[in-house]
Protein backbone atom coordinates (compact mmCIF):
# COMPACT_ATOMS: atom_id res chain seq x y z
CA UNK A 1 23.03 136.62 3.88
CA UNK A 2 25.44 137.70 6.83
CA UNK A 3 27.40 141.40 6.41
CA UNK A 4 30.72 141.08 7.24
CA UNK A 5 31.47 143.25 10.29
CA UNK A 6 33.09 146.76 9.41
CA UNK A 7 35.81 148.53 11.12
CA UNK A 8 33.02 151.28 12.20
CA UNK A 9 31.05 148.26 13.70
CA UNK A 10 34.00 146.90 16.23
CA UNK A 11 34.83 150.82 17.02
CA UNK A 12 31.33 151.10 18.11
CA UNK A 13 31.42 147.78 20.06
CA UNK A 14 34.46 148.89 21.78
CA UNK A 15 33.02 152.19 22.14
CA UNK A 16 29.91 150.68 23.64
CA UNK A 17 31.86 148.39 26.27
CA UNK A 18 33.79 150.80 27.58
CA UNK A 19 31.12 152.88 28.47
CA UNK A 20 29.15 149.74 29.76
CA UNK A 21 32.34 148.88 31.66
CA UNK A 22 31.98 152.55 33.45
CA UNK A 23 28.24 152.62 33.80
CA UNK A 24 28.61 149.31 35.74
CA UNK A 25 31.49 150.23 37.92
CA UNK A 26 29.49 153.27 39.23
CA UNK A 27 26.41 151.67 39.57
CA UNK A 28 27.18 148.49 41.39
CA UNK A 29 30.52 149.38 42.71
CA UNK A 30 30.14 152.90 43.16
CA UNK A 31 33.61 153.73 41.08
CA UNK A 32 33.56 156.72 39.70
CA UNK A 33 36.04 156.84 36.06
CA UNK A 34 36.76 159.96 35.11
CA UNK A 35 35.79 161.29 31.23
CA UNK A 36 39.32 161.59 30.98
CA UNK A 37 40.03 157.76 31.37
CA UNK A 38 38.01 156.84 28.75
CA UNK A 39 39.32 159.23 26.15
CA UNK A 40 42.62 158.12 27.10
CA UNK A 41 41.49 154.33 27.23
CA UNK A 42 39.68 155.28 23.29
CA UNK A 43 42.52 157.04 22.17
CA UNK A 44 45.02 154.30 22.98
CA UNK A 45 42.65 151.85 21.21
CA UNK A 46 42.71 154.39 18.00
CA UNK A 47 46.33 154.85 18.44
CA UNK A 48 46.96 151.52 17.77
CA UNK A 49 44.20 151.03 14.93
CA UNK A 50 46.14 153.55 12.94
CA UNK A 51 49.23 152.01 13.35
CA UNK A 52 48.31 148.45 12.86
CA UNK A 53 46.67 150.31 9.55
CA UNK A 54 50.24 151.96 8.21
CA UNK A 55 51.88 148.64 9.04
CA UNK A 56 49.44 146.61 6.76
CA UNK A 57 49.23 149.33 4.04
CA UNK A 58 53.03 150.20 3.32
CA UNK A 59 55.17 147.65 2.45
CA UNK A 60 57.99 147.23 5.34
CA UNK A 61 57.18 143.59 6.51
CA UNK A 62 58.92 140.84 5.01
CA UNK A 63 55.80 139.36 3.57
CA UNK A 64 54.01 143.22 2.02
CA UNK A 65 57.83 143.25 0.72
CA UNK A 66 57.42 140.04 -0.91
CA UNK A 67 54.15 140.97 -2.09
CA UNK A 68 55.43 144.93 -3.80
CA UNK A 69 57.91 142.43 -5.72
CA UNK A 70 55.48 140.30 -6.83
CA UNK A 71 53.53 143.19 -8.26
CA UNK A 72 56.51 144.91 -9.65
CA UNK A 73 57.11 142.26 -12.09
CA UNK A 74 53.60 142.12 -13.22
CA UNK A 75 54.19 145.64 -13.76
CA UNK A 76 51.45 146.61 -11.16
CA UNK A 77 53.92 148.32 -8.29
CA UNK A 78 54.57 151.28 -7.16
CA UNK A 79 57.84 152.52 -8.95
């Protein structure tokens, strides 16, 4: 039976790529990327994995909105 891939498991992918992406460009290219880029690269891939995460996990879409009502009437909701 298959595990369903984690969110650690596509960080590390990502993680993995970049610095494949780097290791080829100064290998066979000689293109040196600064540490720099890649933290900034990473951190604008984590950026927006945290707030893809608070938009799915507080209710402000039209559909999580839909969803907080539903609950509320089962008595389930949050206030």
């Amino acid at each position: 039976m298959e595990k369903p891939w984690l969110t650690k498991d596509w960080f590390i992918l990502i993680v993995a790529f970049v610095g494949g992406i780097k290791l080829a460009l100064s290998a066979f290219f000689g293109i040196e990327v600064p540490q720099e880029g890649i933290d900034g690269v990473l951190d604008m891939i984590g950026a927006a994995a945290m707030f893809y995460g608070i938009w799915k996990n507080t209710h402000v879409s039209k559909k999580a909105k839909d969803q907080m009502e539903v609950l509320r009437e089962k008595g389930q909701g949050l206030g």
